[in-house]
PDB file of N, CA and C in Angstrom:
ATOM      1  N   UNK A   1       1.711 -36.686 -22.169  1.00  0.00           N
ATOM      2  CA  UNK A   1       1.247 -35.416 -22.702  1.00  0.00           C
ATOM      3  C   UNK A   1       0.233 -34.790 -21.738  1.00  0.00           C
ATOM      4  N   UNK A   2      -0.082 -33.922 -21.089  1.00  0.00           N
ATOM      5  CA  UNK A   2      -0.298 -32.776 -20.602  1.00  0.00           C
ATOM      6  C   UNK A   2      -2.114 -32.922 -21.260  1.00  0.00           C
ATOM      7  N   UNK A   3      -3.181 -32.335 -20.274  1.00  0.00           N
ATOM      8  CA  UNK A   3      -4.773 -32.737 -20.732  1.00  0.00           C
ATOM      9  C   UNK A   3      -4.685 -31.028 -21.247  1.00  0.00           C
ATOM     10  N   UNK A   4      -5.345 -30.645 -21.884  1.00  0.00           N
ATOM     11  CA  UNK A   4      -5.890 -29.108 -22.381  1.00  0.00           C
ATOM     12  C   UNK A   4      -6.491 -28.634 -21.000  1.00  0.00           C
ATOM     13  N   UNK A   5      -7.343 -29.451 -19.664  1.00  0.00           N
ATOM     14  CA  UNK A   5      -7.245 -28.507 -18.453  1.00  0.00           C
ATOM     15  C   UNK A   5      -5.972 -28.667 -17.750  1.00  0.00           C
ATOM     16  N   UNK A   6      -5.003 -28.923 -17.863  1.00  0.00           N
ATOM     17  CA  UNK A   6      -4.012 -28.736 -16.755  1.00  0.00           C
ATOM     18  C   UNK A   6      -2.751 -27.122 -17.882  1.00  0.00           C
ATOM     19  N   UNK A   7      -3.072 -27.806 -18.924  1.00  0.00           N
ATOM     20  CA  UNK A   7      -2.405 -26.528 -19.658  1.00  0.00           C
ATOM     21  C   UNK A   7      -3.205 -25.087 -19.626  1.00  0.00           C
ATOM     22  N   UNK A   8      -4.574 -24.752 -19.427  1.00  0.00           N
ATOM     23  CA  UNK A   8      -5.340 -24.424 -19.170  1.00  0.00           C
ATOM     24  C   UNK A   8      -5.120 -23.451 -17.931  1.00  0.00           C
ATOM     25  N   UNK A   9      -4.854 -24.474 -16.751  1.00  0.00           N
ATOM     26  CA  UNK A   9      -5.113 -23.690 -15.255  1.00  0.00           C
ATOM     27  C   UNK A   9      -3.340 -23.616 -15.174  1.00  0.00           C
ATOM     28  N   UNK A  10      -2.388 -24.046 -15.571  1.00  0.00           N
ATOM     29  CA  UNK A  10      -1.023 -23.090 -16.128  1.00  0.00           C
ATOM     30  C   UNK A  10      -0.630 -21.922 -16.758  1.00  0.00           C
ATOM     31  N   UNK A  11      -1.497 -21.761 -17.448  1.00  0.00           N
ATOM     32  CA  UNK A  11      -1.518 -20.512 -18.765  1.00  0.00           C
ATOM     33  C   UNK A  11      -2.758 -19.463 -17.587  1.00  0.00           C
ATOM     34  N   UNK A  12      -3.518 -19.803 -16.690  1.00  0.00           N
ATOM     35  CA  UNK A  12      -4.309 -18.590 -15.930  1.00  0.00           C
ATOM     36  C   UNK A  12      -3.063 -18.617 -14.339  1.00  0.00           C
ATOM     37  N   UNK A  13      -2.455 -19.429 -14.273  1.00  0.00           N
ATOM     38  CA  UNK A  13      -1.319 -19.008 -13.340  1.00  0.00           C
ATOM     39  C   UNK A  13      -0.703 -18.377 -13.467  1.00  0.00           C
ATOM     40  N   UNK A  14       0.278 -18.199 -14.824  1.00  0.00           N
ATOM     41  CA  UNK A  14       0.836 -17.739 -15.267  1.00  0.00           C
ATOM     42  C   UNK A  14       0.952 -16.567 -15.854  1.00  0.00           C
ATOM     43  N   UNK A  15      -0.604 -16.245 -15.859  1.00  0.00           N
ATOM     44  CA  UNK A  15      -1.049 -14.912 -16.166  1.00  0.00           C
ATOM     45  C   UNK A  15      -0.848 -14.110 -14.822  1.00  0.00           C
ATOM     46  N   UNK A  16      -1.629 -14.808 -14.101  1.00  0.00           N
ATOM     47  CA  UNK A  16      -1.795 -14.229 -12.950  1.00  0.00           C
ATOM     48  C   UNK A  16       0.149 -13.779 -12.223  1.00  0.00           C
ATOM     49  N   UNK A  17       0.822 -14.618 -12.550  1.00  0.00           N
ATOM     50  CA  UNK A  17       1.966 -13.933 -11.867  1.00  0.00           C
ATOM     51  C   UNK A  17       2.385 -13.063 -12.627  1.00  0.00           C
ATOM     52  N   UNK A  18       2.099 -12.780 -13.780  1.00  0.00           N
ATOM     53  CA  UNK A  18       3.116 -11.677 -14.866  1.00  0.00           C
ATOM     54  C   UNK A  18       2.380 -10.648 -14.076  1.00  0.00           C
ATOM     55  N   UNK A  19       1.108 -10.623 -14.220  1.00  0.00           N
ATOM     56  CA  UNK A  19       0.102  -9.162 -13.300  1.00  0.00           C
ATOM     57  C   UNK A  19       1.013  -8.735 -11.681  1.00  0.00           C
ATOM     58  N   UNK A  20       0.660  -9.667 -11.402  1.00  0.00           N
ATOM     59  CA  UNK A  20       1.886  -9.152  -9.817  1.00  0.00           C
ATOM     60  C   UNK A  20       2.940  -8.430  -9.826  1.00  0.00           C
ATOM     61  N   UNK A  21       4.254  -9.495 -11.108  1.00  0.00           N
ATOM     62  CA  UNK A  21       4.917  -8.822 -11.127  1.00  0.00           C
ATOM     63  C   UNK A  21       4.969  -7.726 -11.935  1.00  0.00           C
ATOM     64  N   UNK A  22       4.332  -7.214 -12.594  1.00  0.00           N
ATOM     65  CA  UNK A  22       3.976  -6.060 -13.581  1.00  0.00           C
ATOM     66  C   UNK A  22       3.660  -4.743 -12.759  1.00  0.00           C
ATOM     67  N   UNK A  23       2.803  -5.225 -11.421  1.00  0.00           N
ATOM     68  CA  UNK A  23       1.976  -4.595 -10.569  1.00  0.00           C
ATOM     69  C   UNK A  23       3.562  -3.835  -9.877  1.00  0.00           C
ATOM     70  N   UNK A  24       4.457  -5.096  -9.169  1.00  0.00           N
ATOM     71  CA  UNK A  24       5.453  -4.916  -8.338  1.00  0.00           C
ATOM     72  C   UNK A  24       6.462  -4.132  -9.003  1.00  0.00           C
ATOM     73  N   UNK A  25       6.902  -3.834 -10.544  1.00  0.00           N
ATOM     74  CA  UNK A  25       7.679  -3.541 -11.075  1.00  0.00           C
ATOM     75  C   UNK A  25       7.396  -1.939 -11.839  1.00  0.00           C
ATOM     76  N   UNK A  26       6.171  -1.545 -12.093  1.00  0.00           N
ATOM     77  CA  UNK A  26       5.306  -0.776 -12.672  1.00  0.00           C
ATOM     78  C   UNK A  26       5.217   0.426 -11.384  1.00  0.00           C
ATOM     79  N   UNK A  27       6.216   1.395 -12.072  1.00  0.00           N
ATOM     80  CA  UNK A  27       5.919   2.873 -10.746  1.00  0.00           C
ATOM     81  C   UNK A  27       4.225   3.320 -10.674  1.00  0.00           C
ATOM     82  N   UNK A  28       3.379   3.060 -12.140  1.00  0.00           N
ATOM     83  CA  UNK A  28       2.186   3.294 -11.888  1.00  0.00           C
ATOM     84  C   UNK A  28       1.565   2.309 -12.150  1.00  0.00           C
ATOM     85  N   UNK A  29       0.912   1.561 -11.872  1.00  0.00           N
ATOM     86  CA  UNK A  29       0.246   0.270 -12.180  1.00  0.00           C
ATOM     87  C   UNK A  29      -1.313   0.508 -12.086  1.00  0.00           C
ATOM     88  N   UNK A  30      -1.574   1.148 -13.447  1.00  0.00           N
ATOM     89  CA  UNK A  30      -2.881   1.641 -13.498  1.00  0.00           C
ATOM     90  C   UNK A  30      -3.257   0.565 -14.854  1.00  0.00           C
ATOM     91  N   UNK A  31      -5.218   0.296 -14.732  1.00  0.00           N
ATOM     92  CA  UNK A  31      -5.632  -0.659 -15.593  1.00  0.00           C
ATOM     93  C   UNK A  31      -4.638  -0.725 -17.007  1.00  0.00           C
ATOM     94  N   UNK A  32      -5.501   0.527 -17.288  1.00  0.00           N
ATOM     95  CA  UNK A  32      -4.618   0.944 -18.796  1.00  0.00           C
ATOM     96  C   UNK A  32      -2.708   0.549 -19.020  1.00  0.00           C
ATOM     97  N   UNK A  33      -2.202   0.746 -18.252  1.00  0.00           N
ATOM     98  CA  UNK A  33      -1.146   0.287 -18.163  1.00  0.00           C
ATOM     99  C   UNK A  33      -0.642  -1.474 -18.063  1.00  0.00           C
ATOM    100  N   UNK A  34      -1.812  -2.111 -17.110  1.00  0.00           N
ATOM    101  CA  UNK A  34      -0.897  -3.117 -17.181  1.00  0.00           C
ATOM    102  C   UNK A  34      -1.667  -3.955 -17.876  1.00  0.00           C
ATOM    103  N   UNK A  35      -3.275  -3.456 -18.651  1.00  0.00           N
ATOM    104  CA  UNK A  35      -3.658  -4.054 -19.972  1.00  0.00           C
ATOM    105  C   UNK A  35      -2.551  -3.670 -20.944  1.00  0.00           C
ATOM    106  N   UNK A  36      -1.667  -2.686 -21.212  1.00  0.00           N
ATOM    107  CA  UNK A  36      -0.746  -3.390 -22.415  1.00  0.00           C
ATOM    108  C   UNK A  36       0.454  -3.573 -21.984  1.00  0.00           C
ATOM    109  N   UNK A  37       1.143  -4.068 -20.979  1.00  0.00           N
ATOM    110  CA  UNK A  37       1.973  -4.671 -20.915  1.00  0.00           C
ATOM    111  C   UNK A  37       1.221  -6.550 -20.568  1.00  0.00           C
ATOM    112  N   UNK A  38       1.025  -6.891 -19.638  1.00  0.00           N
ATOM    113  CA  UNK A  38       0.968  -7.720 -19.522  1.00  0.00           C
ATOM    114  C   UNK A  38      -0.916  -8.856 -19.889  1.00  0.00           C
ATOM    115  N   UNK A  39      -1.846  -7.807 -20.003  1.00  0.00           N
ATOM    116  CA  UNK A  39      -3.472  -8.169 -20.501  1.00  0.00           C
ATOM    117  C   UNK A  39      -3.742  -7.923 -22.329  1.00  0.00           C
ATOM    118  N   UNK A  40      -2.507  -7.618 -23.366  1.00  0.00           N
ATOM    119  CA  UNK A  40      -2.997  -7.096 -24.197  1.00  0.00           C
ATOM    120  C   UNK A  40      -4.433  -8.051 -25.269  1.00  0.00           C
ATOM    121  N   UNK A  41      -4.714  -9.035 -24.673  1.00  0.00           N
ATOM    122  CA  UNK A  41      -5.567 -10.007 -25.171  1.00  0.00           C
ATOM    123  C   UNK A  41      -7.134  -9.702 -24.815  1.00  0.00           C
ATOM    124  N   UNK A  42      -7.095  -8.587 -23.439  1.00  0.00           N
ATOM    125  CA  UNK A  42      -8.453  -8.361 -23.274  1.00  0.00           C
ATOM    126  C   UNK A  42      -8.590  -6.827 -23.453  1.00  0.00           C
ATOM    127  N   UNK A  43      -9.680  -6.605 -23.135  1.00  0.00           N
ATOM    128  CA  UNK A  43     -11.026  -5.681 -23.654  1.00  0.00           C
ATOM    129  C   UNK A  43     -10.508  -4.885 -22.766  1.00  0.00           C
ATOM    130  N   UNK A  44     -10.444  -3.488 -22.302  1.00  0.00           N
ATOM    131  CA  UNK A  44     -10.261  -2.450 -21.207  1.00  0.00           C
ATOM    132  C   UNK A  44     -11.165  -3.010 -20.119  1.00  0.00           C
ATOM    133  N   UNK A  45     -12.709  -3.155 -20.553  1.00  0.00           N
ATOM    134  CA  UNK A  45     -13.893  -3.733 -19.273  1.00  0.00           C
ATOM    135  C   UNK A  45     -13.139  -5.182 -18.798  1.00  0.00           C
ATOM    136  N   UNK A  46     -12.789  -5.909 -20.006  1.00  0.00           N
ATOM    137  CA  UNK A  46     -12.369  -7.813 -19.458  1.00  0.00           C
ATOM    138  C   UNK A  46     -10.878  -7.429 -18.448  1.00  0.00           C
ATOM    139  N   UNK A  47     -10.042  -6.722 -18.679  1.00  0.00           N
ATOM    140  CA  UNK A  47      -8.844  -6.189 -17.765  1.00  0.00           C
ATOM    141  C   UNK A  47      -9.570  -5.368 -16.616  1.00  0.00           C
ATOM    142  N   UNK A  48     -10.564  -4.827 -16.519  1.00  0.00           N
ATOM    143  CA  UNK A  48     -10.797  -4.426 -14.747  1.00  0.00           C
ATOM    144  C   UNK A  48     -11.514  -5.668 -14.330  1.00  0.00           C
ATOM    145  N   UNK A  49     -12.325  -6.005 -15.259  1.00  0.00           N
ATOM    146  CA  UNK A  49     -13.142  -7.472 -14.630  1.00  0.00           C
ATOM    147  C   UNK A  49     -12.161  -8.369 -13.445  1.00  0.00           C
ATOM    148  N   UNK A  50     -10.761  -8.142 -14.476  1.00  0.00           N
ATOM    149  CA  UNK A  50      -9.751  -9.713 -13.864  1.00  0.00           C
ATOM    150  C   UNK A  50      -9.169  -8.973 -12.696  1.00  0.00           C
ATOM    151  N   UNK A  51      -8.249  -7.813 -12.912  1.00  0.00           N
ATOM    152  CA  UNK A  51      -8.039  -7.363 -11.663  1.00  0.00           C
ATOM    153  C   UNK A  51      -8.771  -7.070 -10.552  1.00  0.00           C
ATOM    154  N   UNK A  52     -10.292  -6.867 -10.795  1.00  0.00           N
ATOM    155  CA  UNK A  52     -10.988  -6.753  -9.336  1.00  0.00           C
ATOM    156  C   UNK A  52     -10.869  -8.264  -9.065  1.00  0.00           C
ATOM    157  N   UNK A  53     -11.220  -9.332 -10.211  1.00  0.00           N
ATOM    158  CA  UNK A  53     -10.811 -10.460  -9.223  1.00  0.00           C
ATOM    159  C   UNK A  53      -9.954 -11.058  -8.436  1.00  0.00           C
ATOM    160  N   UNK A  54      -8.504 -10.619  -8.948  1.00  0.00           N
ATOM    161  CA  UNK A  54      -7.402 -10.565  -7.954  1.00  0.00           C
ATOM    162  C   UNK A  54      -7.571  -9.432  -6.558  1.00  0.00           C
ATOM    163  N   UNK A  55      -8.166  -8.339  -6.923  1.00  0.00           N
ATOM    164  CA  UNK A  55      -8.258  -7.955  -5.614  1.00  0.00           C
ATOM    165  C   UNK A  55      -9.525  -8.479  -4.709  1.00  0.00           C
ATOM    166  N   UNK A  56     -10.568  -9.405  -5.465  1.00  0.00           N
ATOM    167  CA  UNK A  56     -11.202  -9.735  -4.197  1.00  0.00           C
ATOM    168  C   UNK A  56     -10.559 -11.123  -3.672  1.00  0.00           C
ATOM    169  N   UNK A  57      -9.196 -11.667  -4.378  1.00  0.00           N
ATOM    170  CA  UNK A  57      -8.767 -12.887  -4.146  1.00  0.00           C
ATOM    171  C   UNK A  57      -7.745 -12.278  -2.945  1.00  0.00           C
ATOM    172  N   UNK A  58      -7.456 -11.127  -2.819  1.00  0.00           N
ATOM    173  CA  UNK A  58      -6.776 -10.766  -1.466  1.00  0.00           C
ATOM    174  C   UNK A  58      -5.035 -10.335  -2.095  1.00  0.00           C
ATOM    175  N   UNK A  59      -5.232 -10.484  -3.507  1.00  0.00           N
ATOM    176  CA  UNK A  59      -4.041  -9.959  -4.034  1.00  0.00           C
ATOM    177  C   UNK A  59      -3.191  -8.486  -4.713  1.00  0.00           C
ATOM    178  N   UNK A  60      -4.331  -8.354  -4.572  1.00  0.00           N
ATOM    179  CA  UNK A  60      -4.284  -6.513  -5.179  1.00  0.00           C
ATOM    180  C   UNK A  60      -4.991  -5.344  -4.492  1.00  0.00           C
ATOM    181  N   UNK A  61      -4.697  -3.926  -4.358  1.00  0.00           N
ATOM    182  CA  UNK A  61      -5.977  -3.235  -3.684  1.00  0.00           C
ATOM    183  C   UNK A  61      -5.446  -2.300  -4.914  1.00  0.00           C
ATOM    184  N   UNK A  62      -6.491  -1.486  -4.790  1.00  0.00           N
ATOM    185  CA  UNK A  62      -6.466  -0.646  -5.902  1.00  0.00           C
ATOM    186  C   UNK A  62      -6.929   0.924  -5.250  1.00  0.00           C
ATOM    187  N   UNK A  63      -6.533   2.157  -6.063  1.00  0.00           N
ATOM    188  CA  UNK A  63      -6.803   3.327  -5.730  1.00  0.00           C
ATOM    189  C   UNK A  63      -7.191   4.129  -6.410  1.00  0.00           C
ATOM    190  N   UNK A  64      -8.401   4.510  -6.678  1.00  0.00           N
ATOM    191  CA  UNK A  64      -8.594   5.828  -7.737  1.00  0.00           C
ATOM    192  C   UNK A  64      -8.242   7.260  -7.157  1.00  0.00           C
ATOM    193  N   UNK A  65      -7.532   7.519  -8.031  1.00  0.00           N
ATOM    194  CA  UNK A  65      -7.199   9.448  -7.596  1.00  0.00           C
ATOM    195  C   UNK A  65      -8.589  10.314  -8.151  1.00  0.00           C
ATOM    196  N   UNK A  66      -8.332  11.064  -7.624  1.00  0.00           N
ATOM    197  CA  UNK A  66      -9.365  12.112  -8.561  1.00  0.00           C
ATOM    198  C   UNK A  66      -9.002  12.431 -10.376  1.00  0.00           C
ATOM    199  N   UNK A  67      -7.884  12.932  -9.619  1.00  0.00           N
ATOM    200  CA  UNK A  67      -7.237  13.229 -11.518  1.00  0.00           C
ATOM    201  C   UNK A  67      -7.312  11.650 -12.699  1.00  0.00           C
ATOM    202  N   UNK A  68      -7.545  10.749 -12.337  1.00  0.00           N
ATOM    203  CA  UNK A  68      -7.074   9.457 -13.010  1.00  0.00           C
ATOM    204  C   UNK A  68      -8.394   9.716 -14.049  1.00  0.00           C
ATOM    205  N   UNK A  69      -8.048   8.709 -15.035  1.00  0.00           N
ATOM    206  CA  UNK A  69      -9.206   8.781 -16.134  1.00  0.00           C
ATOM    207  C   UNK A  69     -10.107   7.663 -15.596  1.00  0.00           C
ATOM    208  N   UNK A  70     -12.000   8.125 -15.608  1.00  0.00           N
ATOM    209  CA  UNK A  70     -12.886   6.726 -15.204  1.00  0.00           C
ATOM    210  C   UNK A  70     -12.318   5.891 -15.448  1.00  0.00           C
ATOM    211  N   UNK A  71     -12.099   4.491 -14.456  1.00  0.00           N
ATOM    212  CA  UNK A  71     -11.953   3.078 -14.640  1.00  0.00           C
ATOM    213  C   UNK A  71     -10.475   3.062 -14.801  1.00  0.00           C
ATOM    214  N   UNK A  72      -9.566   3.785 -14.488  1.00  0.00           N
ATOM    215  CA  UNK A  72      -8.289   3.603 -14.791  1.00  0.00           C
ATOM    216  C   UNK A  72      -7.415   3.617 -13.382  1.00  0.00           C
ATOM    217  N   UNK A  73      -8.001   2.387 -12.750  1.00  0.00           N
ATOM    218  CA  UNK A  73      -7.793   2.537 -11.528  1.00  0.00           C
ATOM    219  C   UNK A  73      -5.750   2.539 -11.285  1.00  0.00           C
ATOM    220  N   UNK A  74      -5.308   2.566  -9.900  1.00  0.00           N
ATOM    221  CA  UNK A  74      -3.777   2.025  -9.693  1.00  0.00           C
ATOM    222  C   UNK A  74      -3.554   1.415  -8.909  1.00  0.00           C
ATOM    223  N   UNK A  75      -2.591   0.370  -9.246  1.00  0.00           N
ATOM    224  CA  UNK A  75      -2.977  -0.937  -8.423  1.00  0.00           C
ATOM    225  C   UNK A  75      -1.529  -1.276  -7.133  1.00  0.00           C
ATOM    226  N   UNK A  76      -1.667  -1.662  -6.389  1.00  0.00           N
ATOM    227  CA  UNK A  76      -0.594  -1.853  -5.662  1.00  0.00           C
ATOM    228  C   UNK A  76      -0.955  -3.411  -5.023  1.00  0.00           C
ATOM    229  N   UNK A  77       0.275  -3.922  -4.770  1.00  0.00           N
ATOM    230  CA  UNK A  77       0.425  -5.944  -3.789  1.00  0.00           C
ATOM    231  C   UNK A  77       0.088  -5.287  -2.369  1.00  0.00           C
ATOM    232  N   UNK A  78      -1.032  -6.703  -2.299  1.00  0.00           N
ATOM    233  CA  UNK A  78      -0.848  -6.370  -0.873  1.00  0.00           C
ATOM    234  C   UNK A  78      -0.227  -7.415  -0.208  1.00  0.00           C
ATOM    235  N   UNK A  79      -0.339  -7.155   1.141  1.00  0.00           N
ATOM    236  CA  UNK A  79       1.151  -7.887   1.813  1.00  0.00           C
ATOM    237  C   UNK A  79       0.911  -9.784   1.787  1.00  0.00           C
ATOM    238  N   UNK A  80      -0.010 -10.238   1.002  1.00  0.00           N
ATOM    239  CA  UNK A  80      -0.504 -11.613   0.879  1.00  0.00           C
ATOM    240  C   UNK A  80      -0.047 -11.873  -0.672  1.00  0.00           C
ATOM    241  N   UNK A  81       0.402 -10.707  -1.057  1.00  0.00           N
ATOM    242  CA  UNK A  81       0.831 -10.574  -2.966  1.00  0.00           C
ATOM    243  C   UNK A  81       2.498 -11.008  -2.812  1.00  0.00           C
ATOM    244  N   UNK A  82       2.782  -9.948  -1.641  1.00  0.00           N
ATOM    245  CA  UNK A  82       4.468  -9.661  -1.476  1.00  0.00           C
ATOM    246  C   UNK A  82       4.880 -10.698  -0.733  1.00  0.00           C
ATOM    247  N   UNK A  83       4.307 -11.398  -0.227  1.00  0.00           N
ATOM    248  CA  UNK A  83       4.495 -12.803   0.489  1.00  0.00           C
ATOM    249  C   UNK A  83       5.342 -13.780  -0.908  1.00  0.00           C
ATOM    250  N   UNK A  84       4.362 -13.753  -1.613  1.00  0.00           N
ATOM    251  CA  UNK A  84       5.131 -14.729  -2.930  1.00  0.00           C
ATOM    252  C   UNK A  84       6.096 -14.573  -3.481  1.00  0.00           C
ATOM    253  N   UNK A  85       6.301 -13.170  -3.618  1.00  0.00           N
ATOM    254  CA  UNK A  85       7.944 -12.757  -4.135  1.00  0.00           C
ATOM    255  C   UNK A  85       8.672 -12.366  -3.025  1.00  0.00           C
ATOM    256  N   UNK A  86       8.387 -12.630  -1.848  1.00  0.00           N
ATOM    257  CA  UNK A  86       9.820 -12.683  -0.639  1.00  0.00           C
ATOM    258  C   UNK A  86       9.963 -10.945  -0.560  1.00  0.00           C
ATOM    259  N   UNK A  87       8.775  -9.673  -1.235  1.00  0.00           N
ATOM    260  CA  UNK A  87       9.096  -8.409  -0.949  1.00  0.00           C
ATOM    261  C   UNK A  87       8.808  -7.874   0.624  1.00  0.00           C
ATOM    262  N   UNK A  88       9.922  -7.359   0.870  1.00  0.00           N
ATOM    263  CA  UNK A  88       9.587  -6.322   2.117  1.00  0.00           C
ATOM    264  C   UNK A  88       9.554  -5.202   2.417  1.00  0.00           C
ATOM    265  N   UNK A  89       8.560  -4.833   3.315  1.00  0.00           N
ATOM    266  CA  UNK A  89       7.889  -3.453   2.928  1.00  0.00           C
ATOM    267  C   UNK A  89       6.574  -3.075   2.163  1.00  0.00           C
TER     268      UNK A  89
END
């Protein structure tokens, strides 16, 4: 049987790849957006919290437009993201 930390750091892997591919699949991949597809468990603030941490982990960059609503940033893979799913381009 499996310890509660190894199910643990599975279930934050696993998070972490639905976000990628959500990111990779998502024409706009803005906070608000991929808090309810793939974050609907956190807070609007706890969903930018996690994605800036993927982007300071070297997996995400993000872009605010002018027109976008505060904090509703859009997110795009960067080429250390697209490495994992074999994307090119």
């Amino acid at each position: 049987m499996k310890d509660k930390t190894e199910v643990n750091r599975i279930a934050v892997f696993e998070r972490v790849i639905a976000v990628l591919q959500a990111i990779q699949t998502t024409p706009v991949a803005s906070t608000s957006e991929l808090r309810e597809q793939v974050l609907p468990d956190l807070s609007l603030r706890s969903a930018q919290r996690y994605l800036k941490g993927l982007e300071r982990a070297g997996y995400v960059s993000q872009k605010l437009d002018a027109g976008w609503h505060r904090g509703d940033a859009r997110y795009f893979l960067t080429e250390k993201a697209k490495q994992l799913f074999g994307v090119q381009g």
